[in-house]
PDB file of N, CA and C in Angstrom:
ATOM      1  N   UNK A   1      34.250 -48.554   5.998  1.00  0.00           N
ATOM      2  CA  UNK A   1      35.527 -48.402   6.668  1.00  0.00           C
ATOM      3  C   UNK A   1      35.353 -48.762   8.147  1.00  0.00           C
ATOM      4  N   UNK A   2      36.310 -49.818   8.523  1.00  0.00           N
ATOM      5  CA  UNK A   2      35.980 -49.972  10.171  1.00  0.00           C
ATOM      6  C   UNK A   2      37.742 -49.715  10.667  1.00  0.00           C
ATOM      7  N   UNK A   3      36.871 -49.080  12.259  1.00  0.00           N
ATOM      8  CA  UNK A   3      38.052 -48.911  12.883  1.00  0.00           C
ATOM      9  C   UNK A   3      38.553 -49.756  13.953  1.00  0.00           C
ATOM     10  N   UNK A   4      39.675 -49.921  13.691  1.00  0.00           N
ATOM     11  CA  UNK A   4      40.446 -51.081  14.205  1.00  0.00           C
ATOM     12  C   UNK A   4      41.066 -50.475  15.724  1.00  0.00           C
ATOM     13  N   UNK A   5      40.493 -51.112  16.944  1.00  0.00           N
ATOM     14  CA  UNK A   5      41.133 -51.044  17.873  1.00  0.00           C
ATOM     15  C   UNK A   5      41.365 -52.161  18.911  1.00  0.00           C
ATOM     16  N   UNK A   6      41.986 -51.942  19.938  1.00  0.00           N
ATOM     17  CA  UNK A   6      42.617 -53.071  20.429  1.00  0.00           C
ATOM     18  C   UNK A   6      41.142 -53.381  21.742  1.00  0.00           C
ATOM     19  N   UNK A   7      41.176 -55.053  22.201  1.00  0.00           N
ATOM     20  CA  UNK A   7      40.243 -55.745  22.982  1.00  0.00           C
ATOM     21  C   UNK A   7      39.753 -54.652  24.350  1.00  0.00           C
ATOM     22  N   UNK A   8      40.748 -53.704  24.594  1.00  0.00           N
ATOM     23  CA  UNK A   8      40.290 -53.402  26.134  1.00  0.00           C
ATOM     24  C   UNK A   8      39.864 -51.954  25.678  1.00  0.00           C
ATOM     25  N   UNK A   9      39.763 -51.162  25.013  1.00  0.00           N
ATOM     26  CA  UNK A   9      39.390 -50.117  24.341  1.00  0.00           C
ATOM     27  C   UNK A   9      38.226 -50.111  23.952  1.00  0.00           C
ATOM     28  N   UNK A  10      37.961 -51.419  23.168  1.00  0.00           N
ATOM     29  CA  UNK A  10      36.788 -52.285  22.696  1.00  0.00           C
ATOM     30  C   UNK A  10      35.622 -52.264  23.900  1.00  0.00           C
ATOM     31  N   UNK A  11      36.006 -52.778  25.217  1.00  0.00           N
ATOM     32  CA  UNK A  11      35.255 -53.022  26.092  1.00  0.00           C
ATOM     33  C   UNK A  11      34.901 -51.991  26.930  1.00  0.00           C
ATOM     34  N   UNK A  12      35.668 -50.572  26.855  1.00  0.00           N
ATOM     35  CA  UNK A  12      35.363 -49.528  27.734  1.00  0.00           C
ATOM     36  C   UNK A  12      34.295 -48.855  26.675  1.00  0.00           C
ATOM     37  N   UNK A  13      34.147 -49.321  25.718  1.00  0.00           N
ATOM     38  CA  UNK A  13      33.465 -48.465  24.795  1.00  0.00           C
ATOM     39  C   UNK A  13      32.118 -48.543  24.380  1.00  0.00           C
ATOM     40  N   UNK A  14      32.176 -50.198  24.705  1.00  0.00           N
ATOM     41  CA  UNK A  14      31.060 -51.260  24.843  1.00  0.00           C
ATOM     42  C   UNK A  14      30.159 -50.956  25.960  1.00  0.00           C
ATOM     43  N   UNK A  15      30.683 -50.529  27.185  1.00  0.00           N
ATOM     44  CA  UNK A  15      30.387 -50.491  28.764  1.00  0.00           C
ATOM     45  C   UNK A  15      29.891 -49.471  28.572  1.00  0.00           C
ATOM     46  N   UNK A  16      30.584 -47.897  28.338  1.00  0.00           N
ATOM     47  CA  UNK A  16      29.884 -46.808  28.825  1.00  0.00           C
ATOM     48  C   UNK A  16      29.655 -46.520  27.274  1.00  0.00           C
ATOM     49  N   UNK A  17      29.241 -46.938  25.862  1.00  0.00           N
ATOM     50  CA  UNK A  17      28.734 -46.781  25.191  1.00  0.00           C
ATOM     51  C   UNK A  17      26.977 -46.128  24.811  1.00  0.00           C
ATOM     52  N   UNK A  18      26.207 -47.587  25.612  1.00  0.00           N
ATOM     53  CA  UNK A  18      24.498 -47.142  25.566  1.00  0.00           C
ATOM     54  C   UNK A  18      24.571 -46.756  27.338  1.00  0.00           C
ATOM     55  N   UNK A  19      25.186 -46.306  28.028  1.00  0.00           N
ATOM     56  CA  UNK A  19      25.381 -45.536  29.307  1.00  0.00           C
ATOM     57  C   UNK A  19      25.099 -44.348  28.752  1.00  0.00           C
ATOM     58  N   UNK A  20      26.019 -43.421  28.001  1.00  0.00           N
ATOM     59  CA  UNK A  20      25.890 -42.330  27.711  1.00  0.00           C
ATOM     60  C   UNK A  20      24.514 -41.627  27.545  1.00  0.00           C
ATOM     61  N   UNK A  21      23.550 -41.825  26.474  1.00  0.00           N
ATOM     62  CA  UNK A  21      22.284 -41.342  26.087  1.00  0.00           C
ATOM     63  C   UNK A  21      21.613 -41.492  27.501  1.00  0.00           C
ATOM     64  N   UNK A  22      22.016 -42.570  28.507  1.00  0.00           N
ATOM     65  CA  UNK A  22      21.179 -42.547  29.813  1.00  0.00           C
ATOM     66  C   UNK A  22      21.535 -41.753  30.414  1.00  0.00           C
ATOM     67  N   UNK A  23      22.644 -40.993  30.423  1.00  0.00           N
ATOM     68  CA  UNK A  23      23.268 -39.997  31.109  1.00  0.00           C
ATOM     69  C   UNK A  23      22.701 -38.632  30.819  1.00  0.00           C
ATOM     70  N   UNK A  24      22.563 -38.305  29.859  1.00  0.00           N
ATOM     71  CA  UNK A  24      22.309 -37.077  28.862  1.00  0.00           C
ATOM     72  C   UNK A  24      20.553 -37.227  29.490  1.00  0.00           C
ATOM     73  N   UNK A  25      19.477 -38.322  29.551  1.00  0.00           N
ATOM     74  CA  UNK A  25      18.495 -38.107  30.031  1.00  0.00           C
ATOM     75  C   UNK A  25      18.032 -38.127  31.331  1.00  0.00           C
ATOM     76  N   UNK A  26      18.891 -38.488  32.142  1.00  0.00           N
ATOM     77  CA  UNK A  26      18.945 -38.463  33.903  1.00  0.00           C
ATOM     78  C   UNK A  26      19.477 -37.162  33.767  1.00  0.00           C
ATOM     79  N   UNK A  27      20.190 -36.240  33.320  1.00  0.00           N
ATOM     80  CA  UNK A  27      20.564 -35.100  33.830  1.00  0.00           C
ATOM     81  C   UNK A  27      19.916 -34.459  33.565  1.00  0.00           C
ATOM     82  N   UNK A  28      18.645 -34.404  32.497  1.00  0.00           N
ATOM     83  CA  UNK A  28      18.179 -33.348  31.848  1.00  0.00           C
ATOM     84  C   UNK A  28      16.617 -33.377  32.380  1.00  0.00           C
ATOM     85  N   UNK A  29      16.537 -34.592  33.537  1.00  0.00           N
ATOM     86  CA  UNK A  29      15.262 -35.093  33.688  1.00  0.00           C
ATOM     87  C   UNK A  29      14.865 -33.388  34.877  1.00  0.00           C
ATOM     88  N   UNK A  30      13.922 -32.849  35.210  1.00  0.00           N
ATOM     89  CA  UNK A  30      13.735 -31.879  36.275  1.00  0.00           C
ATOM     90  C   UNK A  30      13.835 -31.921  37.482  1.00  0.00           C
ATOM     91  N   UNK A  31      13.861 -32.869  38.209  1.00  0.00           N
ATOM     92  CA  UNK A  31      13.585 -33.744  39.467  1.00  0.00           C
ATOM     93  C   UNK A  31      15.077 -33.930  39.431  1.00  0.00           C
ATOM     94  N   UNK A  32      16.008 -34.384  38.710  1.00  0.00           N
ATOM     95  CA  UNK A  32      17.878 -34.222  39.132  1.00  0.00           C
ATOM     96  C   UNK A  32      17.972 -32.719  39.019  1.00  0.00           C
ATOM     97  N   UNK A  33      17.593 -32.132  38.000  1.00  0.00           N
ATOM     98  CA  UNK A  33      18.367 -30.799  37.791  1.00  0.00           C
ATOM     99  C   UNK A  33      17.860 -29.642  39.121  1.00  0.00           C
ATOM    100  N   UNK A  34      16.483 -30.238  39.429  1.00  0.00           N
ATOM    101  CA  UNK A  34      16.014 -29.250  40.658  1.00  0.00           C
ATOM    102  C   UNK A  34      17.028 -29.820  41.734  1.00  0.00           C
ATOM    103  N   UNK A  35      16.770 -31.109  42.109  1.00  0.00           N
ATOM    104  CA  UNK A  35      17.192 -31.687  43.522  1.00  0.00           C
ATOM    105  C   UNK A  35      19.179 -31.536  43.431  1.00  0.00           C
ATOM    106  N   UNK A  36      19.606 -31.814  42.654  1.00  0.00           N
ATOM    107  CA  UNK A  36      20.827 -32.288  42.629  1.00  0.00           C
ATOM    108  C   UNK A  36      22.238 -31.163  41.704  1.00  0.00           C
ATOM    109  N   UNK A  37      20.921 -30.961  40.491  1.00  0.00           N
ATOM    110  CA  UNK A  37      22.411 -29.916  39.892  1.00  0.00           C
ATOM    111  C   UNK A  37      22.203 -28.594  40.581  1.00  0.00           C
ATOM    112  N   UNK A  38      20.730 -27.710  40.521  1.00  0.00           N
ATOM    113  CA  UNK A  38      20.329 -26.645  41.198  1.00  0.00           C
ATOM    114  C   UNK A  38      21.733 -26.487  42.381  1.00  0.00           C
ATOM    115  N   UNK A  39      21.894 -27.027  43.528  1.00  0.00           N
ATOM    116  CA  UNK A  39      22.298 -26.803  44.432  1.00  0.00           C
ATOM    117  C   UNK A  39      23.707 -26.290  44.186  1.00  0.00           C
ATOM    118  N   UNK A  40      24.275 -27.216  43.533  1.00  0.00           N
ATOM    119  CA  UNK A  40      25.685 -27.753  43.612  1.00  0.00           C
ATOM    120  C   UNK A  40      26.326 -26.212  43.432  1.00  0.00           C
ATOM    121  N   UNK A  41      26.186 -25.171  42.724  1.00  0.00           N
ATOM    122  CA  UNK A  41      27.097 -23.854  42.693  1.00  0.00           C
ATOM    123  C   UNK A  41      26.775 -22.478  43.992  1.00  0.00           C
ATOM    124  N   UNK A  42      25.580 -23.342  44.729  1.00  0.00           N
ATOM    125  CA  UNK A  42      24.693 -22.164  45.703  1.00  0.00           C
ATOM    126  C   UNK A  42      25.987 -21.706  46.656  1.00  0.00           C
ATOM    127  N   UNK A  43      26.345 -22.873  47.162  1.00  0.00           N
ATOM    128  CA  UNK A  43      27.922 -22.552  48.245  1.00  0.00           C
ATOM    129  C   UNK A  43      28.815 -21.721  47.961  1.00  0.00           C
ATOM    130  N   UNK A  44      29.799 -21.552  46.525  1.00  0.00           N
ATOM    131  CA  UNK A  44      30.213 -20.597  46.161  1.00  0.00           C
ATOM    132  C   UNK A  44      29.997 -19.114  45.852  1.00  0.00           C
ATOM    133  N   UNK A  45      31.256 -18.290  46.267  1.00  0.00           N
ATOM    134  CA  UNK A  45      30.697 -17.212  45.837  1.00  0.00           C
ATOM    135  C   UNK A  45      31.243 -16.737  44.338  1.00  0.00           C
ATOM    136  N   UNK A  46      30.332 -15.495  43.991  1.00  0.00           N
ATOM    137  CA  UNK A  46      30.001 -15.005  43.176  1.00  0.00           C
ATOM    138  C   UNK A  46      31.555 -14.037  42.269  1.00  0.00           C
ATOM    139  N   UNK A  47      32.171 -14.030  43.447  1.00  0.00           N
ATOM    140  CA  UNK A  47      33.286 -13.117  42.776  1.00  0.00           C
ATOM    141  C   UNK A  47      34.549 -14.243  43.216  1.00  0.00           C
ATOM    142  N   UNK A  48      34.771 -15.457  42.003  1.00  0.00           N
ATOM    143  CA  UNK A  48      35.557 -16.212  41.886  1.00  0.00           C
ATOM    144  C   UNK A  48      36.302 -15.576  40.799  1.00  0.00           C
ATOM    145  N   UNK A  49      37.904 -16.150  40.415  1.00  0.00           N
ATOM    146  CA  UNK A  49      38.806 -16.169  39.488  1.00  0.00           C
ATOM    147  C   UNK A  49      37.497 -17.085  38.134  1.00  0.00           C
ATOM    148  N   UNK A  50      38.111 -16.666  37.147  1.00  0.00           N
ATOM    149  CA  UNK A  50      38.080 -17.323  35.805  1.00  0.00           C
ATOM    150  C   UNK A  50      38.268 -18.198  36.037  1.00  0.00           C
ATOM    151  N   UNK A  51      39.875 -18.929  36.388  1.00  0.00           N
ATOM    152  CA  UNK A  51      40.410 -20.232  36.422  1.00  0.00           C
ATOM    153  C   UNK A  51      39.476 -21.259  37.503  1.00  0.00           C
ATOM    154  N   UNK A  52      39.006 -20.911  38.571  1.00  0.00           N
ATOM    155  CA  UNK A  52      38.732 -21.323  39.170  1.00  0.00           C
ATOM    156  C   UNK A  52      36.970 -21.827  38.837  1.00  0.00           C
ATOM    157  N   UNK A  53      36.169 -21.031  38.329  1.00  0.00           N
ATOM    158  CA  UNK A  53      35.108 -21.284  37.867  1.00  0.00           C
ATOM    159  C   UNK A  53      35.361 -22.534  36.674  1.00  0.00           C
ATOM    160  N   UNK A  54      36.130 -22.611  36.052  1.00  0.00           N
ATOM    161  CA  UNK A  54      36.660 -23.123  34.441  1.00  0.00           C
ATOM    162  C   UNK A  54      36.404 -24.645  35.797  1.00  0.00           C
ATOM    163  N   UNK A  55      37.699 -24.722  36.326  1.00  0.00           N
ATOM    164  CA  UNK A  55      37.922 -25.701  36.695  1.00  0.00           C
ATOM    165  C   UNK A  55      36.574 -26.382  37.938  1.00  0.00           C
ATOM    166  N   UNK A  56      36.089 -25.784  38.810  1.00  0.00           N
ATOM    167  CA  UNK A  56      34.696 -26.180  39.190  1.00  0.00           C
ATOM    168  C   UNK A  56      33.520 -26.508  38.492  1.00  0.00           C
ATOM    169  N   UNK A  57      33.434 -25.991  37.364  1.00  0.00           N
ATOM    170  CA  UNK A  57      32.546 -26.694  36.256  1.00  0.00           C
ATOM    171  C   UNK A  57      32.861 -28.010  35.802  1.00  0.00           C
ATOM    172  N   UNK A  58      34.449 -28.185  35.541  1.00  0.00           N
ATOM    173  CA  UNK A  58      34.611 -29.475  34.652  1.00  0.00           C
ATOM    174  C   UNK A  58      34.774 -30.589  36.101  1.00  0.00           C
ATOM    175  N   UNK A  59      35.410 -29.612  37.258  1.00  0.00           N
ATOM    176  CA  UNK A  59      34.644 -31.243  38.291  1.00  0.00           C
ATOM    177  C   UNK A  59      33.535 -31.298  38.538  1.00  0.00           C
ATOM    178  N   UNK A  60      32.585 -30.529  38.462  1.00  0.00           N
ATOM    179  CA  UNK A  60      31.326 -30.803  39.121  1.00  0.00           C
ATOM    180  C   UNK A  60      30.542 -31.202  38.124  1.00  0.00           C
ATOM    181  N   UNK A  61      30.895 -31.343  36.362  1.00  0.00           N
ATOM    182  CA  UNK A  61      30.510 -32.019  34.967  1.00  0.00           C
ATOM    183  C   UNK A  61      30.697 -33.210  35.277  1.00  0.00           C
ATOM    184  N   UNK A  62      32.030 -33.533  35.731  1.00  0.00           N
ATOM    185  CA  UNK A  62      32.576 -35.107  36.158  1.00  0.00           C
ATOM    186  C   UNK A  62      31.958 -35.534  37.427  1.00  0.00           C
ATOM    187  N   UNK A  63      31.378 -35.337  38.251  1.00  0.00           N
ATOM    188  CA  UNK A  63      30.737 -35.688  39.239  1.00  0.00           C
ATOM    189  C   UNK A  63      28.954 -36.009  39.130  1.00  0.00           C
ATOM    190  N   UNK A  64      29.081 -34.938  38.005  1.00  0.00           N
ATOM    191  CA  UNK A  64      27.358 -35.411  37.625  1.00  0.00           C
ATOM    192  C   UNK A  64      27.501 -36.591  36.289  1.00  0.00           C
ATOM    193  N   UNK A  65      28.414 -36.829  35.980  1.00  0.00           N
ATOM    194  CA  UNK A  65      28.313 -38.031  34.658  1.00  0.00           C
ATOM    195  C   UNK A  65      28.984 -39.337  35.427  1.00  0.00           C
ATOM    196  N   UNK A  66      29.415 -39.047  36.532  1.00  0.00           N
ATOM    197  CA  UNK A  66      29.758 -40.049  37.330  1.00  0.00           C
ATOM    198  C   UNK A  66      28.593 -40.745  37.763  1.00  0.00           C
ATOM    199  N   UNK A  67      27.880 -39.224  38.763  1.00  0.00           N
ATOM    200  CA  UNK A  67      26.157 -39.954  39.290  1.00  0.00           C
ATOM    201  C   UNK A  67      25.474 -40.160  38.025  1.00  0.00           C
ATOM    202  N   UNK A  68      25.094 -39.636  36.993  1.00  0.00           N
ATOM    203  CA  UNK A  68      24.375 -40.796  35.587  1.00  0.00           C
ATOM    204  C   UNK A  68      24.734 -41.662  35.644  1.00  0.00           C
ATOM    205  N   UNK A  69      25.841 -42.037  35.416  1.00  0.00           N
ATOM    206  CA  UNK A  69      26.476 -43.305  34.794  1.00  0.00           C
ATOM    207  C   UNK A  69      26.171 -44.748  35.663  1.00  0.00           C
ATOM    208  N   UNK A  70      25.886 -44.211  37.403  1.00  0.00           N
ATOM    209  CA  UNK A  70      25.828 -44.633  38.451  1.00  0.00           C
ATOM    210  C   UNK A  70      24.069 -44.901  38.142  1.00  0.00           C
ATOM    211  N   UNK A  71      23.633 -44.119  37.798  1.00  0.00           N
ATOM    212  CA  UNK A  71      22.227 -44.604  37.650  1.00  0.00           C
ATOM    213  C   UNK A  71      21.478 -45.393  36.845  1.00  0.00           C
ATOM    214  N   UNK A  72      22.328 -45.070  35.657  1.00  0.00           N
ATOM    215  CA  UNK A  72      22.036 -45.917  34.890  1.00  0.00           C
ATOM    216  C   UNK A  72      22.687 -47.098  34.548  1.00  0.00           C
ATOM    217  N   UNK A  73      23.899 -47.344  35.331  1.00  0.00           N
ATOM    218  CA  UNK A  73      23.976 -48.646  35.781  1.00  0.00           C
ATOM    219  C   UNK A  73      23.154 -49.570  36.369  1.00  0.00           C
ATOM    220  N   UNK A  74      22.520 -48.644  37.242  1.00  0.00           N
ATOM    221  CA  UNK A  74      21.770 -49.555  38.225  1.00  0.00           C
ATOM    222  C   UNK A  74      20.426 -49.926  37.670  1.00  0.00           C
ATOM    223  N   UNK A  75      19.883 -48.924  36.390  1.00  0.00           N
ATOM    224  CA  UNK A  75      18.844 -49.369  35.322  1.00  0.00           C
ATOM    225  C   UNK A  75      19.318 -50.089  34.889  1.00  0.00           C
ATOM    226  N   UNK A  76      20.209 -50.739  33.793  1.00  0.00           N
ATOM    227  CA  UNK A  76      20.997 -52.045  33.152  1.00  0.00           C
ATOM    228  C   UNK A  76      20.200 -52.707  33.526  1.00  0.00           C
ATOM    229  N   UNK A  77      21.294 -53.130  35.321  1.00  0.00           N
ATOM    230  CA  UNK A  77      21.495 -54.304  36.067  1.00  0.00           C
ATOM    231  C   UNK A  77      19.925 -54.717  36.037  1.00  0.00           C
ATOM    232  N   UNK A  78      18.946 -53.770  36.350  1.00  0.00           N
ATOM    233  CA  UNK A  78      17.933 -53.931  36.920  1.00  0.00           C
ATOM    234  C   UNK A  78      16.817 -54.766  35.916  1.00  0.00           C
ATOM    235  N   UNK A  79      17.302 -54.062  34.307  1.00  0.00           N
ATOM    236  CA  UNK A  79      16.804 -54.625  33.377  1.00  0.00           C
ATOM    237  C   UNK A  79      17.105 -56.036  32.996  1.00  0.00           C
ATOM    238  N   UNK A  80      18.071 -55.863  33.184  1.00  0.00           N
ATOM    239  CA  UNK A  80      19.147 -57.234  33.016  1.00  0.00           C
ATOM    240  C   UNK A  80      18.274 -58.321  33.584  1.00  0.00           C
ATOM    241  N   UNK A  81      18.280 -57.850  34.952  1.00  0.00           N
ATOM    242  CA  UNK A  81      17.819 -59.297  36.307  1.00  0.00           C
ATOM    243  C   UNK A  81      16.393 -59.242  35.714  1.00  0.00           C
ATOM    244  N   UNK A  82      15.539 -57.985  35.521  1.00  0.00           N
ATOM    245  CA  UNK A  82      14.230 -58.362  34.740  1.00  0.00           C
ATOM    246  C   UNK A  82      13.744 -58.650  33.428  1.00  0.00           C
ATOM    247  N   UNK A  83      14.545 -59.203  32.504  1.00  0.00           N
ATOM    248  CA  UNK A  83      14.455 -59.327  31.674  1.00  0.00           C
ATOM    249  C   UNK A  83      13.994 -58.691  30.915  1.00  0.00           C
ATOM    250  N   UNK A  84      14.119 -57.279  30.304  1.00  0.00           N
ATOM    251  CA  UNK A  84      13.305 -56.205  29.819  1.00  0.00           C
ATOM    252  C   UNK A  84      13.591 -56.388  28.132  1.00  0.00           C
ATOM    253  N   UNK A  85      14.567 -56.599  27.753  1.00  0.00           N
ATOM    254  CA  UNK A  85      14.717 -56.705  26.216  1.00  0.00           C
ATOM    255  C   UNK A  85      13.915 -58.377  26.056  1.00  0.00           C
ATOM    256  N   UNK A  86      13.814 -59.304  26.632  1.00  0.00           N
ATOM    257  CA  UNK A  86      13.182 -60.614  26.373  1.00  0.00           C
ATOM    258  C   UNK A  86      11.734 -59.712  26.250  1.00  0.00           C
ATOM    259  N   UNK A  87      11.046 -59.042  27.415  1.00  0.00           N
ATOM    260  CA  UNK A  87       9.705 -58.793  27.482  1.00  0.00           C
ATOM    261  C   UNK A  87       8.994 -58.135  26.200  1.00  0.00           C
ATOM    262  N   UNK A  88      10.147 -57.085  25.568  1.00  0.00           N
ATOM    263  CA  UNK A  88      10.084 -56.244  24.720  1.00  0.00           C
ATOM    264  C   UNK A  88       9.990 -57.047  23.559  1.00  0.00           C
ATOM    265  N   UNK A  89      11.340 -57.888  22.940  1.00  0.00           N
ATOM    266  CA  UNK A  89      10.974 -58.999  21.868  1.00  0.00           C
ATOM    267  C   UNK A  89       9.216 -59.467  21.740  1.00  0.00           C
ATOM    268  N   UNK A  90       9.065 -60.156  22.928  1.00  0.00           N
ATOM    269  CA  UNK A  90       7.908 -60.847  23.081  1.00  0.00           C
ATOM    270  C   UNK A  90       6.092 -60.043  22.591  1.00  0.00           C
ATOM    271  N   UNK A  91       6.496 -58.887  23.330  1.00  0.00           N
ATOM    272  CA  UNK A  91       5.200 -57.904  23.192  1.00  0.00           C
ATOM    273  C   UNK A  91       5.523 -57.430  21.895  1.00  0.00           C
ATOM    274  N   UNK A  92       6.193 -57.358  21.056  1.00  0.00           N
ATOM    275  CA  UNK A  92       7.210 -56.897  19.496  1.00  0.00           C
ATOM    276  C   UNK A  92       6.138 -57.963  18.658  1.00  0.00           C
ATOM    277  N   UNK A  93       6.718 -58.387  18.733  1.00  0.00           N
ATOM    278  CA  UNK A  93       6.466 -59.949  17.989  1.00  0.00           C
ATOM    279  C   UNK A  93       4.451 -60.329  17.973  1.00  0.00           C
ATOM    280  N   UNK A  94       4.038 -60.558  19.276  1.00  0.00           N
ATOM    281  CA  UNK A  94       2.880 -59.987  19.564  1.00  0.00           C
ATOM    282  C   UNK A  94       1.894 -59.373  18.746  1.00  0.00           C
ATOM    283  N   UNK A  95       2.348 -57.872  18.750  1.00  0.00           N
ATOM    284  CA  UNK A  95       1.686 -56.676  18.426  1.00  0.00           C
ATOM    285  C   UNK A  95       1.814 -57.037  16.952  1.00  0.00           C
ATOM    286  N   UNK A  96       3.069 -57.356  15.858  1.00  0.00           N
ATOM    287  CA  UNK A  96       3.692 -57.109  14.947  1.00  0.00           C
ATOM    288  C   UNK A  96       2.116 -58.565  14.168  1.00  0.00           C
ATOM    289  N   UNK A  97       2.173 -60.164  15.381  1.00  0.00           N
ATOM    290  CA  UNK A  97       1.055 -60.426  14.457  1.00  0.00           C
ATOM    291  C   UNK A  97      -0.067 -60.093  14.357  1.00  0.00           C
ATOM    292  N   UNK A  98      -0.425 -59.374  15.472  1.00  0.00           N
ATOM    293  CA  UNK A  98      -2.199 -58.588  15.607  1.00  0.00           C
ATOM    294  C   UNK A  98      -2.572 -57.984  14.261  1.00  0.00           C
ATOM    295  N   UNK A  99      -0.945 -57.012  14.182  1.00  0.00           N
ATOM    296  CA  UNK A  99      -1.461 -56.171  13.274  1.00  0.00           C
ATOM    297  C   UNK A  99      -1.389 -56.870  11.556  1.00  0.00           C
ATOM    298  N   UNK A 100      -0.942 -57.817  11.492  1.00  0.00           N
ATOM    299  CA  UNK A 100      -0.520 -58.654   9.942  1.00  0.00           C
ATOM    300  C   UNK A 100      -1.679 -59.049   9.453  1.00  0.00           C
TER     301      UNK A 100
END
């Protein structure tokens, strides 16, 4: 069964598709979560509303999948300009006749 959707839906999905899993491992890496998430709730205090906590979580969720997304953009690009899936084929292929 495939699902049918329209060209520009297609392409946002395409874009932040293999983004995501890079996201989920830049946030979870120790070195972001010490330097970058650690901080982010220290400023507030402690005796906030419900509503207000609810809603500072889901911006400061959106602000950290913003900076992933931002990072691992800049891995792509980086792979991209270095050819990292060509290198990978190559050493693939390689290894695959050593071992035949």
């Amino acid at each position: 069964m495939h699902i049918k959707i329209n060209k520009f839906l297609r392409k946002i999905i395409c874009f932040f598709g293999p983004l995501t899993f890079g996201v989920y491992l830049i946030h979870d890496n120790r070195f972001i979560r010490a330097l970058i998430i650690k901080p982010l709730f220290r400023k507030y205090s402690s005796n906030l509303k419900l509503s207000y906590i609810i809603l500072l979580i889901v911006i400061k969720g959106f602000q950290i999948l913003c900076f992933c997304f931002f990072i691992d953009f800049l891995r792509n690009i980086i792979f991209i300009i270095l050819k990292i899936k060509k290198l990978c084929i190559f050493f693939d292929k390689k290894i695959n006749n050593l071992l035949k």
